[in-house]
PDB file of N, CA and C in Angstrom:
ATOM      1  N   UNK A   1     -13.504 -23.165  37.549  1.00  0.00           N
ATOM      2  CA  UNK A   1     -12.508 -22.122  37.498  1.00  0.00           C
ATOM      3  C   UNK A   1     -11.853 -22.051  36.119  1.00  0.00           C
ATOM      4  N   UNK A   2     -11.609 -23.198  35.230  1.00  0.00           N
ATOM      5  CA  UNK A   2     -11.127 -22.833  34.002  1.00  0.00           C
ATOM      6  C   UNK A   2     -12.008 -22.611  33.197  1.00  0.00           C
ATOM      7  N   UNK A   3     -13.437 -22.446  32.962  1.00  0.00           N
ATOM      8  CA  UNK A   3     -14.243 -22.140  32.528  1.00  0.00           C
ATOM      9  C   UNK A   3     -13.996 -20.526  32.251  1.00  0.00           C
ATOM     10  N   UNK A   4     -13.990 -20.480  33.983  1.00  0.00           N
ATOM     11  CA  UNK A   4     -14.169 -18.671  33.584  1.00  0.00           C
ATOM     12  C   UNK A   4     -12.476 -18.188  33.276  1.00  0.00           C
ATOM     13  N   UNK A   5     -12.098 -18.553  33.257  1.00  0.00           N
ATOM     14  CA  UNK A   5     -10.263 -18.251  33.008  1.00  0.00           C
ATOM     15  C   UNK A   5     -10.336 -18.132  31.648  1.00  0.00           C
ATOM     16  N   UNK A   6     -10.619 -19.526  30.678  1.00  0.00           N
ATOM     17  CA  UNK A   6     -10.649 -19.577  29.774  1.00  0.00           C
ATOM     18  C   UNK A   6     -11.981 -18.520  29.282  1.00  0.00           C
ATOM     19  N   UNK A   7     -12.826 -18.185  29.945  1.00  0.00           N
ATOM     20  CA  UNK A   7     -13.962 -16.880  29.196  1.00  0.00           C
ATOM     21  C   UNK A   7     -13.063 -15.671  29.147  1.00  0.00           C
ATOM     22  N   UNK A   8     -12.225 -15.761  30.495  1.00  0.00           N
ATOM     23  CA  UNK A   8     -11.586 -14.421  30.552  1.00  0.00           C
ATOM     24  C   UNK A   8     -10.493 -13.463  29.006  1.00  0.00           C
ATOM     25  N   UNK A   9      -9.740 -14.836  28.684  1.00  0.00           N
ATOM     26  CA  UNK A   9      -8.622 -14.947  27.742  1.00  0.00           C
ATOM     27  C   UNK A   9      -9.603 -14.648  26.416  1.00  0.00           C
ATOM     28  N   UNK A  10     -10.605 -15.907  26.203  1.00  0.00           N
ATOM     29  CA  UNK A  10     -11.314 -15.495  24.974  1.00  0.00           C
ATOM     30  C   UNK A  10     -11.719 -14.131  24.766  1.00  0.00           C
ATOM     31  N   UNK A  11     -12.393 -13.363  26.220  1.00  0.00           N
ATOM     32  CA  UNK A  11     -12.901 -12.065  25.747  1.00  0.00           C
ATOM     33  C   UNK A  11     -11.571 -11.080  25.755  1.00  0.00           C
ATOM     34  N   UNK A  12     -10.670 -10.947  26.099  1.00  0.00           N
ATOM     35  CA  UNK A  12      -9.147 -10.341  26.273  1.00  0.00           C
ATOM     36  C   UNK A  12      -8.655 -10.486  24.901  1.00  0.00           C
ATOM     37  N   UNK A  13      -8.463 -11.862  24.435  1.00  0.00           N
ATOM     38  CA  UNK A  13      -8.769 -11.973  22.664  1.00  0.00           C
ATOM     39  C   UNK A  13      -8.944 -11.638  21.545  1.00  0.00           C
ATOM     40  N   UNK A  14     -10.542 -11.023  21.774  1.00  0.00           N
ATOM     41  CA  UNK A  14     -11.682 -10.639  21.092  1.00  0.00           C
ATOM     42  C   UNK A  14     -11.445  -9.309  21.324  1.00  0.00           C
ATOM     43  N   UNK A  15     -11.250  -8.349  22.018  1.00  0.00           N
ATOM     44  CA  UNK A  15     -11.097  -6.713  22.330  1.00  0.00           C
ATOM     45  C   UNK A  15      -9.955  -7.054  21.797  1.00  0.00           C
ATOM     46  N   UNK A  16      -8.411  -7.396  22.085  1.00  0.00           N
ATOM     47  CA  UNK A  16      -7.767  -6.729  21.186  1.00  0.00           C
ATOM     48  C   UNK A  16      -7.499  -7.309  19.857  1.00  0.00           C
ATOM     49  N   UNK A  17      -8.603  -8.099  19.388  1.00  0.00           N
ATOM     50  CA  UNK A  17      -8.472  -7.720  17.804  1.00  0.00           C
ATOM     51  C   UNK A  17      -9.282  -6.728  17.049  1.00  0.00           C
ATOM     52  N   UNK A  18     -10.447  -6.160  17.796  1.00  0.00           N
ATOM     53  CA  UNK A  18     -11.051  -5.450  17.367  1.00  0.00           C
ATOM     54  C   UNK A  18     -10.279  -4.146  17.731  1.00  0.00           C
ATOM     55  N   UNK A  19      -9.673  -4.088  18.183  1.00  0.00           N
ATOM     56  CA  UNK A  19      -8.827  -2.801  18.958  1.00  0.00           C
ATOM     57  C   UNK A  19      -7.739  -2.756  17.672  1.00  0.00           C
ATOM     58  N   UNK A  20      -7.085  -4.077  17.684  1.00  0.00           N
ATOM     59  CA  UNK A  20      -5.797  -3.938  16.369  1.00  0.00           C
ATOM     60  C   UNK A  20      -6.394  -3.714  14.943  1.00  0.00           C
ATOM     61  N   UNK A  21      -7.938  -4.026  14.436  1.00  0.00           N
ATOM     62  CA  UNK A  21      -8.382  -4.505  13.659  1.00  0.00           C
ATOM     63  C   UNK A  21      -8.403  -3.156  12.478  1.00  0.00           C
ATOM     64  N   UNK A  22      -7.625  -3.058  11.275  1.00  0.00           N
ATOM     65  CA  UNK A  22      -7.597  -2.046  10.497  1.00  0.00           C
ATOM     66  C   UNK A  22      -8.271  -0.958  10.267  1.00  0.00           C
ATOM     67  N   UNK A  23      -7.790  -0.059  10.085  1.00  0.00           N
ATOM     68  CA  UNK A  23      -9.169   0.789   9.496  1.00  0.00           C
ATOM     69  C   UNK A  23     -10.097   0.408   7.782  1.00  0.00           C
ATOM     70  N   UNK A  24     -11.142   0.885   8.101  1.00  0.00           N
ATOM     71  CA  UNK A  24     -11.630   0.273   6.650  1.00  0.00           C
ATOM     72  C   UNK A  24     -10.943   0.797   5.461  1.00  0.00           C
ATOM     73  N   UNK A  25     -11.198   0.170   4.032  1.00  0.00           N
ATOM     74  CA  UNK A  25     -10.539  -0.140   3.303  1.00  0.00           C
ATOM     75  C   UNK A  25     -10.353   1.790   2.611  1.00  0.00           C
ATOM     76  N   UNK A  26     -11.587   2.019   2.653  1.00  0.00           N
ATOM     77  CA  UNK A  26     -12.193   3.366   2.395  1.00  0.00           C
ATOM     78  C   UNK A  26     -11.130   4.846   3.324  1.00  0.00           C
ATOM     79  N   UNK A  27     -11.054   4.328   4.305  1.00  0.00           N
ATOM     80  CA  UNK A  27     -10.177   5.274   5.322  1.00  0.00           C
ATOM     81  C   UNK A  27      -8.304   4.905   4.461  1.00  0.00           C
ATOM     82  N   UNK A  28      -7.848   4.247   4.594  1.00  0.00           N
ATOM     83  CA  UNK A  28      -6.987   3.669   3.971  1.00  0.00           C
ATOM     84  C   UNK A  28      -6.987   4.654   2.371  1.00  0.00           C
ATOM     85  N   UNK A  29      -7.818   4.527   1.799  1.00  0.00           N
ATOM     86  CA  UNK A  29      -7.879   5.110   0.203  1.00  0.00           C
ATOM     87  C   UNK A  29      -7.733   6.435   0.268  1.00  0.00           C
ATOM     88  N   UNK A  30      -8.024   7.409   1.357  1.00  0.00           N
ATOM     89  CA  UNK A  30      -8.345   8.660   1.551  1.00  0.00           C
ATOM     90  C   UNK A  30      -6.869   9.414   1.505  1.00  0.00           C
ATOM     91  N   UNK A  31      -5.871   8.386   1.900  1.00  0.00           N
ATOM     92  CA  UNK A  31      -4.502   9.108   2.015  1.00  0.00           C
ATOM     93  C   UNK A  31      -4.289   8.422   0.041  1.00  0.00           C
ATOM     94  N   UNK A  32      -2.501   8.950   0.121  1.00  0.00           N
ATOM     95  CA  UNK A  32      -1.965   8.790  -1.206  1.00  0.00           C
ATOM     96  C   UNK A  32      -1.558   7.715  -1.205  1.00  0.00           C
ATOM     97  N   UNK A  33      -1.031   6.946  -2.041  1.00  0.00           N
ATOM     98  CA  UNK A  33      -0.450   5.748  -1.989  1.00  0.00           C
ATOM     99  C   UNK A  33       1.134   5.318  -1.605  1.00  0.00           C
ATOM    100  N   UNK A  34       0.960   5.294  -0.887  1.00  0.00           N
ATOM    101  CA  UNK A  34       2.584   5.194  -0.681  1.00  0.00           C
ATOM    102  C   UNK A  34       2.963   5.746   0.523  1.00  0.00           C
ATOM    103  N   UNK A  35       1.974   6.514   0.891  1.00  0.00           N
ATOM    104  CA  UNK A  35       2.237   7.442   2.560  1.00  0.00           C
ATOM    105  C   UNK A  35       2.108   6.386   3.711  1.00  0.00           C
ATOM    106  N   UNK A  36       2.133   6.598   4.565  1.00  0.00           N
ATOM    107  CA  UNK A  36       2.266   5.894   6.036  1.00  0.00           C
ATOM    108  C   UNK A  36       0.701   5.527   5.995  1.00  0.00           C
ATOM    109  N   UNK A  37      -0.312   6.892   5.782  1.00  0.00           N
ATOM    110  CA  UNK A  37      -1.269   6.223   6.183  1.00  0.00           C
ATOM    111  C   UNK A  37      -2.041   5.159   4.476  1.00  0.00           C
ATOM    112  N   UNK A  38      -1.428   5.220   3.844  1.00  0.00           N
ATOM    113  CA  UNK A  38      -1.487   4.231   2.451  1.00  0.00           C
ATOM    114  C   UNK A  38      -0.298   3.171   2.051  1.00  0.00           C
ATOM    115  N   UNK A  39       0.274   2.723   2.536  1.00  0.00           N
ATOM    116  CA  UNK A  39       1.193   1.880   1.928  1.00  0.00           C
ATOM    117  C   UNK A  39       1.398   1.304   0.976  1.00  0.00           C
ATOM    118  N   UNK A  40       2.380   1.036   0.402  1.00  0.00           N
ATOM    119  CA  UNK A  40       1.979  -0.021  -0.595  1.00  0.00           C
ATOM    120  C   UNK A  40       1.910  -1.696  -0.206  1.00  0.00           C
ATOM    121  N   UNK A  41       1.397  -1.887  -0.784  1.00  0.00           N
ATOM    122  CA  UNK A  41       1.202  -3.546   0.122  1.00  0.00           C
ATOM    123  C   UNK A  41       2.132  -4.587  -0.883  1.00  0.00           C
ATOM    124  N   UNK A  42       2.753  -5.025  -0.115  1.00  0.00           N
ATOM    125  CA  UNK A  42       4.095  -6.261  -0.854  1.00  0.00           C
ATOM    126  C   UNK A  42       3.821  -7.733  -0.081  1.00  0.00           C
ATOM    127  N   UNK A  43       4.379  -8.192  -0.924  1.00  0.00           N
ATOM    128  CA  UNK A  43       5.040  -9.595  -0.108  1.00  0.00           C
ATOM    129  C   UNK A  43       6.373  -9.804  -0.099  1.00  0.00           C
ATOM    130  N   UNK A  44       6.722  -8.959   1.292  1.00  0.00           N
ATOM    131  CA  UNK A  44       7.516  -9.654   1.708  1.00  0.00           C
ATOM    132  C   UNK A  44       8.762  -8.927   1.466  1.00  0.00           C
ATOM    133  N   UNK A  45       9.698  -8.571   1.767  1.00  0.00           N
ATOM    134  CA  UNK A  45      10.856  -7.521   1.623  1.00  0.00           C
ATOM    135  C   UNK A  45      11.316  -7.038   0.146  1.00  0.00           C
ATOM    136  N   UNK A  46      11.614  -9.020  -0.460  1.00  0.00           N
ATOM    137  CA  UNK A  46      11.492  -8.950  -1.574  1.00  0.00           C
ATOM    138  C   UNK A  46      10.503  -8.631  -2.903  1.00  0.00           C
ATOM    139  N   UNK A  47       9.410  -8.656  -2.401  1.00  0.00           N
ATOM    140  CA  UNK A  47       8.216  -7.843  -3.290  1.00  0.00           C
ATOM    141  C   UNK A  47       8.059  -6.429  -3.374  1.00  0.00           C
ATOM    142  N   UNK A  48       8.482  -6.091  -2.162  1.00  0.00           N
ATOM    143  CA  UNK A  48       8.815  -4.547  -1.498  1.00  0.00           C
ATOM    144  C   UNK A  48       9.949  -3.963  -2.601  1.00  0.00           C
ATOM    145  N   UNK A  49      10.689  -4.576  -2.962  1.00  0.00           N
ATOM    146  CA  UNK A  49      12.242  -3.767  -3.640  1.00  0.00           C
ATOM    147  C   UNK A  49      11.789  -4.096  -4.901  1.00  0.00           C
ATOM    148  N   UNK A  50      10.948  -5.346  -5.777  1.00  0.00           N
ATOM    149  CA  UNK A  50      10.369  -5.236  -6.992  1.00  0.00           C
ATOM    150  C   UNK A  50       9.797  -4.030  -7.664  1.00  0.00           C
ATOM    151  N   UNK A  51       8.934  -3.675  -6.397  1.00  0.00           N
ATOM    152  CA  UNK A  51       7.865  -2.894  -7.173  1.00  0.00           C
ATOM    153  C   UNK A  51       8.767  -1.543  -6.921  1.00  0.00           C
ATOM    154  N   UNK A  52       9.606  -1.686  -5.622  1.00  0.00           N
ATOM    155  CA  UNK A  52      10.735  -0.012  -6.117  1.00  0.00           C
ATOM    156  C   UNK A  52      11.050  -0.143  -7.167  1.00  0.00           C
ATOM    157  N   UNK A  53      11.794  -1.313  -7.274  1.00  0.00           N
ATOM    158  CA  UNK A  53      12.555  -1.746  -8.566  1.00  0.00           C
ATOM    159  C   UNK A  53      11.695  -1.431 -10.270  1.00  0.00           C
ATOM    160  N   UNK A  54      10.809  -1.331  -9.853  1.00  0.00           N
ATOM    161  CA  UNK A  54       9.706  -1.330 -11.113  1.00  0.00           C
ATOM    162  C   UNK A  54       9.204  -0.220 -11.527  1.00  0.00           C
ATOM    163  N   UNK A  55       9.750   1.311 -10.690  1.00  0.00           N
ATOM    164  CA  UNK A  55       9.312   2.218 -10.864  1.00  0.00           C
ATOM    165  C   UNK A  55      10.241   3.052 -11.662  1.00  0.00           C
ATOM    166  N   UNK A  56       9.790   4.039 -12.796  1.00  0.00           N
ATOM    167  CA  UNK A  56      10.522   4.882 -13.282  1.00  0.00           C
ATOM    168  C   UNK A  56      10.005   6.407 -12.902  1.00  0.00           C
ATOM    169  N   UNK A  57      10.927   7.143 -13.139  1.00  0.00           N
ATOM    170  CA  UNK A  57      10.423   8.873 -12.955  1.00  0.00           C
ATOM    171  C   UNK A  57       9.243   8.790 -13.900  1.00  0.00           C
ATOM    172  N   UNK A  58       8.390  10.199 -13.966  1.00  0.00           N
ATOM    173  CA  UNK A  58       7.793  10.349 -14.584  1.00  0.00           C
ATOM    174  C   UNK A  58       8.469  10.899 -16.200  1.00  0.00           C
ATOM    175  N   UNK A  59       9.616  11.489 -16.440  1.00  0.00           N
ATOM    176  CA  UNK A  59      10.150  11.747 -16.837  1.00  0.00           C
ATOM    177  C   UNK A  59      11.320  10.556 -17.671  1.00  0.00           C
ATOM    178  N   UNK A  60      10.544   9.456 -17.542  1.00  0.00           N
ATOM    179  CA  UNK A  60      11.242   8.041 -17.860  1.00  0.00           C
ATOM    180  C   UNK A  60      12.318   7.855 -17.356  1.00  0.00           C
ATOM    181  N   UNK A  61      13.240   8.578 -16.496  1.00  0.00           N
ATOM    182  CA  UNK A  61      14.739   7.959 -15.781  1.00  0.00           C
ATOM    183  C   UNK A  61      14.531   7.248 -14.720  1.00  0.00           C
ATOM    184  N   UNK A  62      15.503   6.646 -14.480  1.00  0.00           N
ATOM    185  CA  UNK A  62      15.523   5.462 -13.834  1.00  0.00           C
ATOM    186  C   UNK A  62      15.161   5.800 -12.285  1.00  0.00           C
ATOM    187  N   UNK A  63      15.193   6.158 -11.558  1.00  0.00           N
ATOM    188  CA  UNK A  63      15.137   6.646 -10.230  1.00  0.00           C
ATOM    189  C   UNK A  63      16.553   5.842  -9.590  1.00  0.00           C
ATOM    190  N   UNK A  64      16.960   6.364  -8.353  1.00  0.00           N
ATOM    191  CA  UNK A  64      17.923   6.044  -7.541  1.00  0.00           C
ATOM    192  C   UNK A  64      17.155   5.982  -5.988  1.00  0.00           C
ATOM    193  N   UNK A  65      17.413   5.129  -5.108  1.00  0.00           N
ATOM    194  CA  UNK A  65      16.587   4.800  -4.291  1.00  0.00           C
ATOM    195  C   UNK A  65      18.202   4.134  -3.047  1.00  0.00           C
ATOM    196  N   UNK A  66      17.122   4.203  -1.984  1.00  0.00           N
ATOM    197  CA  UNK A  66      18.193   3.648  -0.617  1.00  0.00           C
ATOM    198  C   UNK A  66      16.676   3.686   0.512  1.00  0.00           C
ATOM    199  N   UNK A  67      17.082   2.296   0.924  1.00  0.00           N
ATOM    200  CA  UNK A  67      15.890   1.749   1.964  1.00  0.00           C
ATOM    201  C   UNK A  67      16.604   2.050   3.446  1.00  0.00           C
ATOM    202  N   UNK A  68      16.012   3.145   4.119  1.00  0.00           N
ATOM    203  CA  UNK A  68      15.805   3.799   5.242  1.00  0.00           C
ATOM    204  C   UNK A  68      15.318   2.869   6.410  1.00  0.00           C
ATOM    205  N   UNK A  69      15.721   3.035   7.375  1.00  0.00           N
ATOM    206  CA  UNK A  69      15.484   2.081   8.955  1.00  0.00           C
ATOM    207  C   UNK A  69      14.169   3.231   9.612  1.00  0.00           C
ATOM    208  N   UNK A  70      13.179   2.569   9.751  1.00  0.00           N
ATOM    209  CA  UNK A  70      12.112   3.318  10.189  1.00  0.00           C
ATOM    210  C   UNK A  70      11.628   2.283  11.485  1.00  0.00           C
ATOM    211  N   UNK A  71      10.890   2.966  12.162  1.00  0.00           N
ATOM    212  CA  UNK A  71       9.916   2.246  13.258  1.00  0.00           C
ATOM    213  C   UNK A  71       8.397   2.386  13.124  1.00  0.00           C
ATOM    214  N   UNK A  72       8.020   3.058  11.911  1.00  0.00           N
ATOM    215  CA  UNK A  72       6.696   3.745  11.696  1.00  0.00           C
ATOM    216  C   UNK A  72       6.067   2.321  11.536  1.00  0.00           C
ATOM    217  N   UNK A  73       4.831   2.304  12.257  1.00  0.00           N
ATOM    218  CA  UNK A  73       3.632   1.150  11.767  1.00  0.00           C
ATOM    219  C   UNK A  73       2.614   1.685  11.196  1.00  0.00           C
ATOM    220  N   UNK A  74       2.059   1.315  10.088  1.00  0.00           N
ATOM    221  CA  UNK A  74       1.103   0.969   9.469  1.00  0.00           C
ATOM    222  C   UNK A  74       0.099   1.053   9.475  1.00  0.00           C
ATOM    223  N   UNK A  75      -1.440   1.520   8.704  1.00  0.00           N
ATOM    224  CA  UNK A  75      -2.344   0.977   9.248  1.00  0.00           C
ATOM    225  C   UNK A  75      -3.185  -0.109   9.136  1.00  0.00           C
ATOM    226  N   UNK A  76      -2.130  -1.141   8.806  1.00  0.00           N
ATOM    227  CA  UNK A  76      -2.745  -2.725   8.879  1.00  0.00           C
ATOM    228  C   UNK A  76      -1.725  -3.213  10.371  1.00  0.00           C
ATOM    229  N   UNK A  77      -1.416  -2.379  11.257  1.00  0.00           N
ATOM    230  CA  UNK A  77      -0.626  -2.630  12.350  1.00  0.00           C
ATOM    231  C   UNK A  77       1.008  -3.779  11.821  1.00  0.00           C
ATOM    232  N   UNK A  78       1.471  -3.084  11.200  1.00  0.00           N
ATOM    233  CA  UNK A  78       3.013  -3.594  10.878  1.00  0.00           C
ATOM    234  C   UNK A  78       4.012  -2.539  10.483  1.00  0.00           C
ATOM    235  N   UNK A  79       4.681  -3.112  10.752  1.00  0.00           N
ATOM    236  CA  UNK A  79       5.795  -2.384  10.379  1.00  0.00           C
ATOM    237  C   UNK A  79       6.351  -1.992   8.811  1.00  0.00           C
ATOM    238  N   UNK A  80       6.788  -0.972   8.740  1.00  0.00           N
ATOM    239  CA  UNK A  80       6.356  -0.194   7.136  1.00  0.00           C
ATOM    240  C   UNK A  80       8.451   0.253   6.685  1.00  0.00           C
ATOM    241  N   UNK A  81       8.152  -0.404   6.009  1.00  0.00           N
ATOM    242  CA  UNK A  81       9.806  -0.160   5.264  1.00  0.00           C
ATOM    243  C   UNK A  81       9.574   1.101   4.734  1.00  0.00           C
ATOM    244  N   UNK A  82      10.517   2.115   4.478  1.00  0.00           N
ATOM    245  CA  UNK A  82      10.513   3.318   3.932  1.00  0.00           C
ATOM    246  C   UNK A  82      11.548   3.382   2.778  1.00  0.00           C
ATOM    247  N   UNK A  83      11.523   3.860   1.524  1.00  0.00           N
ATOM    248  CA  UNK A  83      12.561   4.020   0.850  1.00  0.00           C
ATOM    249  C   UNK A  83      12.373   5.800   0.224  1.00  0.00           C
ATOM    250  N   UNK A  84      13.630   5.954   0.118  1.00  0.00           N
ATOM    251  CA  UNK A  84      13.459   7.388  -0.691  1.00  0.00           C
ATOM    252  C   UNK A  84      14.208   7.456  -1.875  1.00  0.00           C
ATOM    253  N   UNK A  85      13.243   7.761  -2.904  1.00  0.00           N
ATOM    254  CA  UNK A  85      13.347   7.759  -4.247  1.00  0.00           C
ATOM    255  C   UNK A  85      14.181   9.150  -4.474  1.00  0.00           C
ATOM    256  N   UNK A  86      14.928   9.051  -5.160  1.00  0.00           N
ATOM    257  CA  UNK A  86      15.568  10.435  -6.129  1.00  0.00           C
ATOM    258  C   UNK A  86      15.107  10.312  -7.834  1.00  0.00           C
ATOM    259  N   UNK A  87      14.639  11.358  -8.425  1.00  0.00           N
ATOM    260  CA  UNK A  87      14.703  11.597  -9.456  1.00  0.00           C
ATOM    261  C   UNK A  87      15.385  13.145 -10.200  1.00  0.00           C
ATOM    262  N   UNK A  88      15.913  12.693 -11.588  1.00  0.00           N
ATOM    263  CA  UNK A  88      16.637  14.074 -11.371  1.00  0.00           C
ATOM    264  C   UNK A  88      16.192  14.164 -12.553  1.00  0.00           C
ATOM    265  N   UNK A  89      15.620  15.055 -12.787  1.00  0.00           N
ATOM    266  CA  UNK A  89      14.991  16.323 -14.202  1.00  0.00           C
ATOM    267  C   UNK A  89      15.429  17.753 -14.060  1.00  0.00           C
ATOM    268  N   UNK A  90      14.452  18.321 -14.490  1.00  0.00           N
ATOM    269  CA  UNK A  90      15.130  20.130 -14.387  1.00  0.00           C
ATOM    270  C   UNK A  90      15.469  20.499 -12.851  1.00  0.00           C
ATOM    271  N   UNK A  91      15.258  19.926 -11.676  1.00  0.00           N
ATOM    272  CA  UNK A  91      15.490  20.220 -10.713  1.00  0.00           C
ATOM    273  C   UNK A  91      15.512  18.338  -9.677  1.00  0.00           C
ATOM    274  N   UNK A  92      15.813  18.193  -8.600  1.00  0.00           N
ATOM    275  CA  UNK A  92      15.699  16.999  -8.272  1.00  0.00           C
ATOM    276  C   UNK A  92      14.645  16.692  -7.382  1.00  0.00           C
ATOM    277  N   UNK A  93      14.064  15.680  -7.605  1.00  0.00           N
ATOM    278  CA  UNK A  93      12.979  15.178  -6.797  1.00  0.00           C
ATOM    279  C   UNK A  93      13.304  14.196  -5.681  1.00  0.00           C
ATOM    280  N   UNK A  94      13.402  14.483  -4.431  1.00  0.00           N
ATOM    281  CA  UNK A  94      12.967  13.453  -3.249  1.00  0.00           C
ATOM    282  C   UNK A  94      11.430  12.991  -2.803  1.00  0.00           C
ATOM    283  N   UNK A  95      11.210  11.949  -2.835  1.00  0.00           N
ATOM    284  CA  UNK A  95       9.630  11.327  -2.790  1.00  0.00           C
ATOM    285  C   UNK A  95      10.351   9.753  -1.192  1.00  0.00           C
ATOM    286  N   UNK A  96       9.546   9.981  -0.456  1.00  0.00           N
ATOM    287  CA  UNK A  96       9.604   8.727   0.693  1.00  0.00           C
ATOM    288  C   UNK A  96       7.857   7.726   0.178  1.00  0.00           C
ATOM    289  N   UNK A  97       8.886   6.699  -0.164  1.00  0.00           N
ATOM    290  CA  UNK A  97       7.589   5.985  -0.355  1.00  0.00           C
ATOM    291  C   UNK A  97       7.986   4.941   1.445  1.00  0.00           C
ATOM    292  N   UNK A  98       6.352   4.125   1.651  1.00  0.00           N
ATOM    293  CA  UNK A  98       6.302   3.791   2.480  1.00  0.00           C
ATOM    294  C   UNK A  98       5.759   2.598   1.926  1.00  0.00           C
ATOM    295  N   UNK A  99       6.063   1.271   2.286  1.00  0.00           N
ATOM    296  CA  UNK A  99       5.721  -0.368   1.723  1.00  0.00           C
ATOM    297  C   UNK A  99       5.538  -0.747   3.268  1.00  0.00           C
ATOM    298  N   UNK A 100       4.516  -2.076   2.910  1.00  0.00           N
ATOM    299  CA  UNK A 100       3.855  -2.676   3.896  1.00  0.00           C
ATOM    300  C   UNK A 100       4.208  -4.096   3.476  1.00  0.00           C
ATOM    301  N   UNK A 101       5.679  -4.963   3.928  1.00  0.00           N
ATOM    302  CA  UNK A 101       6.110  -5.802   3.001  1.00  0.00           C
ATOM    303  C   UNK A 101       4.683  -7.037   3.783  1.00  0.00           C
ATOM    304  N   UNK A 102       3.708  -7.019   4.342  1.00  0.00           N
ATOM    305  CA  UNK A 102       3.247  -8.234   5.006  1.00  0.00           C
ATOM    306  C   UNK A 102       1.682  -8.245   4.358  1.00  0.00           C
ATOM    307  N   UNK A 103       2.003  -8.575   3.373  1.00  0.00           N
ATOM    308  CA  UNK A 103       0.559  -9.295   2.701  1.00  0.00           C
ATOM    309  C   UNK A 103       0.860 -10.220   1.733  1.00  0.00           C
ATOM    310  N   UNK A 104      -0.514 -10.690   0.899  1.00  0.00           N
ATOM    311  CA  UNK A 104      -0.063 -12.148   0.312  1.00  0.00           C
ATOM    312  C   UNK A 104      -0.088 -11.505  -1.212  1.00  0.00           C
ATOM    313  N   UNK A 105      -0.422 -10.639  -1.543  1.00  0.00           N
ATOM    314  CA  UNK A 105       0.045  -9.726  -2.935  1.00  0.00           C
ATOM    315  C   UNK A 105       0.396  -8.576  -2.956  1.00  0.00           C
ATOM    316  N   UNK A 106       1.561  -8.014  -4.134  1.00  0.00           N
ATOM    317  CA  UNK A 106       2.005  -6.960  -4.245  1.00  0.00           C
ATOM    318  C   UNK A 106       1.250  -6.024  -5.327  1.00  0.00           C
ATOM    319  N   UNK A 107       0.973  -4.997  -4.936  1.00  0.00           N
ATOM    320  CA  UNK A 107       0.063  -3.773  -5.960  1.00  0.00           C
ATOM    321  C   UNK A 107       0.951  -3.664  -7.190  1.00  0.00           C
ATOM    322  N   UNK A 108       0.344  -3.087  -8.381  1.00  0.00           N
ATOM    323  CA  UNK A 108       1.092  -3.015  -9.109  1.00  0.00           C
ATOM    324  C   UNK A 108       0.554  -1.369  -9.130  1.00  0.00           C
ATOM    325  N   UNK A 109      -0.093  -0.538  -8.970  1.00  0.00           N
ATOM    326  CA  UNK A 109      -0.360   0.307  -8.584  1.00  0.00           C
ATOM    327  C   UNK A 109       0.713   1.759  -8.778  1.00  0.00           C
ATOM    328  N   UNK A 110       1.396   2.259  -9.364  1.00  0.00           N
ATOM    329  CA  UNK A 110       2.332   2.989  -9.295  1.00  0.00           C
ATOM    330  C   UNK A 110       1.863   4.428  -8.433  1.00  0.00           C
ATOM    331  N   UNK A 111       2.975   4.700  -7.402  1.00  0.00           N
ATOM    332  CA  UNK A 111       2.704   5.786  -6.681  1.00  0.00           C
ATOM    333  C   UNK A 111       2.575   7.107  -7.165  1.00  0.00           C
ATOM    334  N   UNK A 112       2.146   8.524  -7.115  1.00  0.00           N
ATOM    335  CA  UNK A 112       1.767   9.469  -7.823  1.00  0.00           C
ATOM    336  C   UNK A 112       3.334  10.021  -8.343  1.00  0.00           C
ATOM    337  N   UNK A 113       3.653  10.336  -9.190  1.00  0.00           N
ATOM    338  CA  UNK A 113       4.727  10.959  -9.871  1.00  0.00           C
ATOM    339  C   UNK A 113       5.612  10.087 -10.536  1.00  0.00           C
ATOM    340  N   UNK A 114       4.959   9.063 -10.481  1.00  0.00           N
ATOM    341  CA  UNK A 114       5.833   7.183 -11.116  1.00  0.00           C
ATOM    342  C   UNK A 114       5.296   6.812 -11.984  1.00  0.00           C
ATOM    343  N   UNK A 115       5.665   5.931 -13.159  1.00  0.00           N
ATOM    344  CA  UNK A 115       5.233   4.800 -13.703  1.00  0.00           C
ATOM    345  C   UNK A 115       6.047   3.809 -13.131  1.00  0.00           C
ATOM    346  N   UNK A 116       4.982   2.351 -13.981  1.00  0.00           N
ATOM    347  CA  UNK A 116       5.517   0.949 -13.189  1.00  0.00           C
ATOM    348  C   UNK A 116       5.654   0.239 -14.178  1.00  0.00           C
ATOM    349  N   UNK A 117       6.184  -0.943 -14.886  1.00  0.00           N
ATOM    350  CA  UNK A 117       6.317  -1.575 -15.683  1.00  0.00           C
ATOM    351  C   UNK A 117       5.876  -2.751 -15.240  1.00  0.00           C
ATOM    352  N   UNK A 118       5.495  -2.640 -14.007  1.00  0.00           N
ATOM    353  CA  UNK A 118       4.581  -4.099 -13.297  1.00  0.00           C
ATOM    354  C   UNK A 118       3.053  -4.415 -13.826  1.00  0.00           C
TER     355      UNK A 118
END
């Protein structure tokens, strides 16, 4: 009986990691960087506010930023911090970037309308 109990759990297991299991890397690339379905990938809350921290307008000003309470997940199945950038040039720019603070490196990657000094 624990034989098959324990077969049961292993295969229960096995489906939902293939069920949770990302989309490929390629599906992922197809969106922009920084969108829900692209994140940026951080480590860790604090890697997350670096690389905000690291971004300037395109227009070289500094950006102004405030990190938003979201429930949106990911598609590496986590939970995705949101911040929204302001930039102000001839008119003002709102941009929602979306970070994925749960990986073991942060992109240096700057999102479209940014530079990064990372």
């Amino acid at each position: 009986m624990n034989r098959q109990l324990t077969g049961c759990f292993g295969l229960l297991f096995a489906i939902s990691i293939a069920i949770a299991a990302p989309p490929a890397s390629d599906e992922i690339g197809q969106h922009e960087l920084g969108t829900v379905g692209n994140p940026v990938r951080a480590i860790g809350t604090e890697g997350g506010r670096e690389y905000i921290e690291s971004l300037d307008c395109d227009n070289g000003a500094i950006p102004e930023y405030r990190r938003d309470v979201t429930t949106v997940v990911g598609p590496y199945g986590n939970s995705l911090e949101k911040y929204v950038m302001r930039c102000e040039a001839d008119t003002v720019l709102m941009v929602d970037i979306f970070v994925d603070p749960n990986h073991e490196e942060t992109i240096t990657t700057p999102v479209a309308g940014f530079t990064s000094w990372l």
